[in-house]
PDB file of N, CA and C in Angstrom:
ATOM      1  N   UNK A   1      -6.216 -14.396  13.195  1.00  0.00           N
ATOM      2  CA  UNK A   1      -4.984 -14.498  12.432  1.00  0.00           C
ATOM      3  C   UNK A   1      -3.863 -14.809  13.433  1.00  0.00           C
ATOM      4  N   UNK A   2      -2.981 -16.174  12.988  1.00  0.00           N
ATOM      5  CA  UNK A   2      -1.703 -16.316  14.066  1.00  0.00           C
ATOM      6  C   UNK A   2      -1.007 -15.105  13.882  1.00  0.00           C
ATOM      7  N   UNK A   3       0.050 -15.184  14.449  1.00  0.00           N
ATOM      8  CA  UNK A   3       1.010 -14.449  14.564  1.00  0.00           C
ATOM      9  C   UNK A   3       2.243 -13.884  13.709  1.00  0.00           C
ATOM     10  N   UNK A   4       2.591 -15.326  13.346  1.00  0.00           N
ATOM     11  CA  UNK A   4       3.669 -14.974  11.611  1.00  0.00           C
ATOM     12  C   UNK A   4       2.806 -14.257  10.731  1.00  0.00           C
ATOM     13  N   UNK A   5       1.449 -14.916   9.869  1.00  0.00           N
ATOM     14  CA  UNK A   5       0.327 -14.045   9.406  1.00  0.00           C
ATOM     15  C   UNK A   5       0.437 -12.409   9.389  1.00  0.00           C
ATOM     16  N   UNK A   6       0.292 -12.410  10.385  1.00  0.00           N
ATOM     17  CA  UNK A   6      -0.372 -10.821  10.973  1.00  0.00           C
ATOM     18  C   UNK A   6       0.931 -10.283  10.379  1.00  0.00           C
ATOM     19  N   UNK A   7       2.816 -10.347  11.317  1.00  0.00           N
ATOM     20  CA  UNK A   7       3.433  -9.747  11.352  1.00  0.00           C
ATOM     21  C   UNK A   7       4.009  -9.686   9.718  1.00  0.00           C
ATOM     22  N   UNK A   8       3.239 -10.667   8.833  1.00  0.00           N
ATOM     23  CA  UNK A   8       4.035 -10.754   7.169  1.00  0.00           C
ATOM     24  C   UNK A   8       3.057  -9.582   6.669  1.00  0.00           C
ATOM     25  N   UNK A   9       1.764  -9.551   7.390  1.00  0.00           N
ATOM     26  CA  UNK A   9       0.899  -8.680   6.556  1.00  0.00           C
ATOM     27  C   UNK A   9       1.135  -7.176   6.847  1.00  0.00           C
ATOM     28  N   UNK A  10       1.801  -7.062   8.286  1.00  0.00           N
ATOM     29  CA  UNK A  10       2.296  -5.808   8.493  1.00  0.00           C
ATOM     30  C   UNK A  10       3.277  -5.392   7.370  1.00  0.00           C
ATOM     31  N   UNK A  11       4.571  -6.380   7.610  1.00  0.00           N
ATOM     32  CA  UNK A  11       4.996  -5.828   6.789  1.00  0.00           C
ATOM     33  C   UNK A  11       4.611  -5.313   5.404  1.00  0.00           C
ATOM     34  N   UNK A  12       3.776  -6.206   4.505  1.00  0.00           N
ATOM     35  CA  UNK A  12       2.869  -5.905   3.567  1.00  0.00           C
ATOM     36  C   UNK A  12       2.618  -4.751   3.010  1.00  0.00           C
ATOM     37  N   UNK A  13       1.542  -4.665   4.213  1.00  0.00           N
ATOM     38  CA  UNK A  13       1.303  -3.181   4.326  1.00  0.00           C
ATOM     39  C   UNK A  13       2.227  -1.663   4.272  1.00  0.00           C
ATOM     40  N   UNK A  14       3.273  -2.004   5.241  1.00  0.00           N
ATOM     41  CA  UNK A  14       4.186  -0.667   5.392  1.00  0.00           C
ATOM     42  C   UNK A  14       5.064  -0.551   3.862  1.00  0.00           C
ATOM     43  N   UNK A  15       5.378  -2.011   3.419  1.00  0.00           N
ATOM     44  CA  UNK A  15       6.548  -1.757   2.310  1.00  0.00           C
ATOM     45  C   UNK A  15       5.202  -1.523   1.361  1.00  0.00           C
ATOM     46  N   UNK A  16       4.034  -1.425   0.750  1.00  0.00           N
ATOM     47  CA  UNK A  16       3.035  -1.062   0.092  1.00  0.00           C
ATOM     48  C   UNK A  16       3.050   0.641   0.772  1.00  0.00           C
ATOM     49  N   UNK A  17       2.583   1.021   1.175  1.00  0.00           N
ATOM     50  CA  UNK A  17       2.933   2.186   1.913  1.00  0.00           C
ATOM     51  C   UNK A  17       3.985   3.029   1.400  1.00  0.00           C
ATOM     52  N   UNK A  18       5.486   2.558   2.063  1.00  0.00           N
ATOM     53  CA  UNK A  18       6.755   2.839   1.710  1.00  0.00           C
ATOM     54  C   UNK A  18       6.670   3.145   0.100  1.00  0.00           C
ATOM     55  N   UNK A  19       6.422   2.407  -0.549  1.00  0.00           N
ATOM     56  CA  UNK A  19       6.912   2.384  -1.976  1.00  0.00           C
ATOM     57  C   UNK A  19       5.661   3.464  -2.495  1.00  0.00           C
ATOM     58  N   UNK A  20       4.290   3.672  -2.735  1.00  0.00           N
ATOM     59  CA  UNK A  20       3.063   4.914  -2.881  1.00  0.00           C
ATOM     60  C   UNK A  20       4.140   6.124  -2.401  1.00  0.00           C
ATOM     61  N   UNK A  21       4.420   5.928  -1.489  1.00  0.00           N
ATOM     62  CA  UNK A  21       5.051   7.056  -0.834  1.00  0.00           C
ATOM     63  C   UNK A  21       6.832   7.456  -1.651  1.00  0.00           C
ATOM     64  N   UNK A  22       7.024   6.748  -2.033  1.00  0.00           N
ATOM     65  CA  UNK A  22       8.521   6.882  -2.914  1.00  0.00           C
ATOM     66  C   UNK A  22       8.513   7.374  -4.254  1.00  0.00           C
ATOM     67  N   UNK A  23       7.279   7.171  -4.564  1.00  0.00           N
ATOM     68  CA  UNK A  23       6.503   7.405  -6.017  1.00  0.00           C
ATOM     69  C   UNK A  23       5.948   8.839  -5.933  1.00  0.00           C
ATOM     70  N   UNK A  24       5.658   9.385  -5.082  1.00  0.00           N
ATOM     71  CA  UNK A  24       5.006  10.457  -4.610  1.00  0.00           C
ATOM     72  C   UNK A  24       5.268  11.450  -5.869  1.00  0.00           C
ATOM     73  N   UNK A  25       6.578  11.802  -6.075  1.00  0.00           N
ATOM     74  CA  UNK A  25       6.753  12.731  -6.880  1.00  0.00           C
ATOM     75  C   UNK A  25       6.335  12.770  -8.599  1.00  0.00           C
ATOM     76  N   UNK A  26       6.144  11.498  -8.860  1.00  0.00           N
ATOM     77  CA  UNK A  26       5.282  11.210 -10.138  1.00  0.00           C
ATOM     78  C   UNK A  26       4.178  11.431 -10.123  1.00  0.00           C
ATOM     79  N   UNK A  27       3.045  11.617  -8.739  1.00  0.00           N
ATOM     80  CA  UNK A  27       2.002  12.361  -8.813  1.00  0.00           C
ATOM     81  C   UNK A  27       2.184  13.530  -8.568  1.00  0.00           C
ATOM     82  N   UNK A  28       3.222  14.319  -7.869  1.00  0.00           N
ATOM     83  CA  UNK A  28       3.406  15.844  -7.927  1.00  0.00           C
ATOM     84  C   UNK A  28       3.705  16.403  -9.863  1.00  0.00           C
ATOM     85  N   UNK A  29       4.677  15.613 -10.083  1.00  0.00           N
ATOM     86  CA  UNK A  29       4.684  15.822 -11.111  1.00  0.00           C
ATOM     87  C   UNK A  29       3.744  15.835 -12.589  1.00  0.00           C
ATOM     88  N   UNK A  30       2.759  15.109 -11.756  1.00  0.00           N
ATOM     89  CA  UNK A  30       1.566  14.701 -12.785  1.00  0.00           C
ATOM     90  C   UNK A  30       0.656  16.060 -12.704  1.00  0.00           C
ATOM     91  N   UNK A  31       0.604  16.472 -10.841  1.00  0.00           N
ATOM     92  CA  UNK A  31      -0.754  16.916 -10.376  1.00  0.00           C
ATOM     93  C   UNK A  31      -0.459  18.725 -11.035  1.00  0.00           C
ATOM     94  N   UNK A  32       0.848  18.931 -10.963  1.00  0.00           N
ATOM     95  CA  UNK A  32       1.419  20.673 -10.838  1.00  0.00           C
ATOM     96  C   UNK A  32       2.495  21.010 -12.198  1.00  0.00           C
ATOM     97  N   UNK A  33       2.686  19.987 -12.454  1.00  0.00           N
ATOM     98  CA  UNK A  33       3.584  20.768 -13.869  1.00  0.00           C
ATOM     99  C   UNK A  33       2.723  19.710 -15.406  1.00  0.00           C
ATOM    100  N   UNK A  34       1.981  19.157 -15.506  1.00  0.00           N
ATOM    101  CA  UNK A  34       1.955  18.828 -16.469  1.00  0.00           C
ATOM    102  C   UNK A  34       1.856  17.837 -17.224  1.00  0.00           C
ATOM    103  N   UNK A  35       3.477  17.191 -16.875  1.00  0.00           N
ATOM    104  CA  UNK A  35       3.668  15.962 -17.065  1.00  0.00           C
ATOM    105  C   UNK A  35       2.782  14.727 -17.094  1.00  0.00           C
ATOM    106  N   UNK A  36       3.196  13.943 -18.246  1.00  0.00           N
ATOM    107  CA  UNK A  36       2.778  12.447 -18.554  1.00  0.00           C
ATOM    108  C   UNK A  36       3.671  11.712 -17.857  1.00  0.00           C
ATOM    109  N   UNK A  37       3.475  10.787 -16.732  1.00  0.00           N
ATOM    110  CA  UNK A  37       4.176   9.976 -15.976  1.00  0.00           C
ATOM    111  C   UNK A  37       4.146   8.651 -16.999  1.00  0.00           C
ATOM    112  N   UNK A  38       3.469   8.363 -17.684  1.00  0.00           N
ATOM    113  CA  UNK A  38       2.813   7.183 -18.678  1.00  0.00           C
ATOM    114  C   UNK A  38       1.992   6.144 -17.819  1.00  0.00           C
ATOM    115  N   UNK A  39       1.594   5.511 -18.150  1.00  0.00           N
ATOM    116  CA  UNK A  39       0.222   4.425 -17.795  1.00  0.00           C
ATOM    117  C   UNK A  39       1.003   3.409 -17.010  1.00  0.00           C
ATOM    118  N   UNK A  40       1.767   2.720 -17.227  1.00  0.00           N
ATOM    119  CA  UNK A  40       2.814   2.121 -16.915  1.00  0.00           C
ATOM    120  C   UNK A  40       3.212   2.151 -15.062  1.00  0.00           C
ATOM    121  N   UNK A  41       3.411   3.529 -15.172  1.00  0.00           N
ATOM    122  CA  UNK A  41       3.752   4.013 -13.979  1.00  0.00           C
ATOM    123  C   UNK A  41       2.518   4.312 -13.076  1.00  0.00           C
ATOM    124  N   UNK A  42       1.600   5.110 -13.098  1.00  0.00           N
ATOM    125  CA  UNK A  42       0.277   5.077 -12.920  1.00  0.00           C
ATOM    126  C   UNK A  42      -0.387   3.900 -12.292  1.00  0.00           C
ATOM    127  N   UNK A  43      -0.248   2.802 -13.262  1.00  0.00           N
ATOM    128  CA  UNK A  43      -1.122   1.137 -13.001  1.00  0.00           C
ATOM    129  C   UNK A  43      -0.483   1.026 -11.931  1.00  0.00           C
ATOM    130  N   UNK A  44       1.384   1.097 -11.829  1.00  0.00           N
ATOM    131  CA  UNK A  44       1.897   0.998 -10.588  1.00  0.00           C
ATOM    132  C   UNK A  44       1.697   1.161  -9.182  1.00  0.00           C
ATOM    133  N   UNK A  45       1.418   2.255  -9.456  1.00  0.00           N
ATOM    134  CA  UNK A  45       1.048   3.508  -8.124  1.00  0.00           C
ATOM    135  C   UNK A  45      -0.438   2.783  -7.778  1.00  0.00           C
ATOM    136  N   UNK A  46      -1.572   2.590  -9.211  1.00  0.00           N
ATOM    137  CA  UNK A  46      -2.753   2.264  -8.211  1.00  0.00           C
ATOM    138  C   UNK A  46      -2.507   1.135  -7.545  1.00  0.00           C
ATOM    139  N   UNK A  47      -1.472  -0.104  -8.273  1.00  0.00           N
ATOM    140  CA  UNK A  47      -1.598  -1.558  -7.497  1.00  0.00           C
ATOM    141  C   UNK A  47      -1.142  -1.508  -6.072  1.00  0.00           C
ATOM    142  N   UNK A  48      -0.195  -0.282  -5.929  1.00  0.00           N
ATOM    143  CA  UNK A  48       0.979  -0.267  -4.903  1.00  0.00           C
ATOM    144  C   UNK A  48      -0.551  -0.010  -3.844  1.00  0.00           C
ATOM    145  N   UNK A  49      -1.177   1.182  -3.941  1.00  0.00           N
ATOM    146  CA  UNK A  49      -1.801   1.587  -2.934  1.00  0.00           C
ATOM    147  C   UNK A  49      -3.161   0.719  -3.000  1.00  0.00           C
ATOM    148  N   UNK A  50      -3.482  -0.040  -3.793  1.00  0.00           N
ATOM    149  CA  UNK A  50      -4.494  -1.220  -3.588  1.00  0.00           C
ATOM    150  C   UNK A  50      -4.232  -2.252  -2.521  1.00  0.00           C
ATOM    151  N   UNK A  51      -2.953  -2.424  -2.739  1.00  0.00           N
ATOM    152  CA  UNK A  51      -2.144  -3.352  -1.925  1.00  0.00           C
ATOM    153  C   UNK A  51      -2.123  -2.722  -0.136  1.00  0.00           C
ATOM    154  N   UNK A  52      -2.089  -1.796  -0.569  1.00  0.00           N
ATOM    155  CA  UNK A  52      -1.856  -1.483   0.963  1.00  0.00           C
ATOM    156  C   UNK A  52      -3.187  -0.780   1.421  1.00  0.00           C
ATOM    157  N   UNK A  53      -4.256  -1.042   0.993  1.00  0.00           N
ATOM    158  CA  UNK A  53      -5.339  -0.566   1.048  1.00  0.00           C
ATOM    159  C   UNK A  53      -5.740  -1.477   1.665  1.00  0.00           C
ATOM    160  N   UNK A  54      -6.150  -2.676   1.191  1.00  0.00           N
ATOM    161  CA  UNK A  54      -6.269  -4.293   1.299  1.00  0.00           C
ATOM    162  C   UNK A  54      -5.469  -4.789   2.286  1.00  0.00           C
ATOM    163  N   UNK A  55      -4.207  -4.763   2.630  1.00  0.00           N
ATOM    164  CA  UNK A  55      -3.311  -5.124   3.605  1.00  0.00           C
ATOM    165  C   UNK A  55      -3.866  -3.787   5.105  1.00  0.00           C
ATOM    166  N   UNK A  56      -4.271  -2.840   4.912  1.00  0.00           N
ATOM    167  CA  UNK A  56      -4.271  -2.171   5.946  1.00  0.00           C
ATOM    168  C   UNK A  56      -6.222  -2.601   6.863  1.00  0.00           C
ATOM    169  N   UNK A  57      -6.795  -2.893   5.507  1.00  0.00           N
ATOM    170  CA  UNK A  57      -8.254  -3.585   5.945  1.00  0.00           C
ATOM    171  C   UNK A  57      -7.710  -4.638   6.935  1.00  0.00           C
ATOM    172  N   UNK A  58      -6.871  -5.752   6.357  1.00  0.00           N
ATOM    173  CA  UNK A  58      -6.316  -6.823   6.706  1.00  0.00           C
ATOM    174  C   UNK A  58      -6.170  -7.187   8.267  1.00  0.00           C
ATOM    175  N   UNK A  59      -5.566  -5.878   8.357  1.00  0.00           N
ATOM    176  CA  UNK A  59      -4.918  -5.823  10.015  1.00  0.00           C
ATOM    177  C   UNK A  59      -6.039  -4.777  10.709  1.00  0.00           C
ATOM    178  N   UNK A  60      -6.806  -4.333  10.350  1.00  0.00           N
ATOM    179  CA  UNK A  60      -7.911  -3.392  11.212  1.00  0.00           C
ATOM    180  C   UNK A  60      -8.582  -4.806  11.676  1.00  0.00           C
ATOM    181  N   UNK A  61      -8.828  -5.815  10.508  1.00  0.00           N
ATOM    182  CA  UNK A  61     -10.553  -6.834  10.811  1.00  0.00           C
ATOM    183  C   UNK A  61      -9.689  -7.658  11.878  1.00  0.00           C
ATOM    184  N   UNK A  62      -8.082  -7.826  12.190  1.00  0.00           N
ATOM    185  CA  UNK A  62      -8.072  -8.881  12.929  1.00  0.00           C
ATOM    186  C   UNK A  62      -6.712  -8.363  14.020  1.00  0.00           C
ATOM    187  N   UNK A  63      -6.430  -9.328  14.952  1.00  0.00           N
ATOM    188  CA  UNK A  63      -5.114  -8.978  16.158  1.00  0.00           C
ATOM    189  C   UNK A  63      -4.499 -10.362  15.929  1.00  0.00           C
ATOM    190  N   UNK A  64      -2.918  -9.754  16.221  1.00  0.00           N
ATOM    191  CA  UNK A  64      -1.955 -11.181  16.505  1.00  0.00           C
ATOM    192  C   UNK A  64      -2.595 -12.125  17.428  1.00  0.00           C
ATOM    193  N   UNK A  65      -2.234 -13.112  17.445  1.00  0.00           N
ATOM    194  CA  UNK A  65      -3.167 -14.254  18.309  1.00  0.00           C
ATOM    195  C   UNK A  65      -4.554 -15.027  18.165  1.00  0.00           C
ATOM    196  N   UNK A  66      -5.249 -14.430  16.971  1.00  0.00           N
ATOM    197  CA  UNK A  66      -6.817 -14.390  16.898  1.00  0.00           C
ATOM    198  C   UNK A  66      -7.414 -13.437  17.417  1.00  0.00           C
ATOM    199  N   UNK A  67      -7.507 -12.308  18.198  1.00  0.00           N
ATOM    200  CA  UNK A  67      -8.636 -11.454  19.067  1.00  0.00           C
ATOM    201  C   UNK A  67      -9.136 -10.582  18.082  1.00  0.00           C
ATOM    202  N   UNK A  68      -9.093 -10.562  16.899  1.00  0.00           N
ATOM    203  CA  UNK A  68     -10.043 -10.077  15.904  1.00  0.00           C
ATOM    204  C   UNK A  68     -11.839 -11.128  15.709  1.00  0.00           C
ATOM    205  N   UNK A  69     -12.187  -9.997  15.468  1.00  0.00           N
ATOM    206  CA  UNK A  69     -13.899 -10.479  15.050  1.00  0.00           C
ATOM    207  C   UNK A  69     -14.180 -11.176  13.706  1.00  0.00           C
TER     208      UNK A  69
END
């Protein structure tokens, strides 16, 4: 992977990250009081952390420059 590549997928990754992580409290709120967050929100949360699931594979399989396998 060049270099622009890599550093767009970083970012990718962290703002995928960032945002699971901003959401956080809609699964506290889901996990300890009760609450229906609705589906809506939910689908959200899984795409967010799919995304950065996928983006974090992304950058393990390869290095700026090409020196990935």
């Amino acid at each position: 992977m060049s270099e622009q590549p890599y550093r767009l997928t970083v970012l990718a990754c962290a703002a995928s990250w960032l945002m699971v992580g901003l959401h956080a409290p809609v699964l506290h709120q889901l996990m300890h009081h009760g609450r229906n967050p609705g589906w809506a929100m939910l689908a959200a949360i899984a795409l967010l952390a799919a995304a950065g699931v996928a983006t974090l594979v992304a950058l393990l399989k390869s290095a700026p420059g090409g020196g990935g396998n």
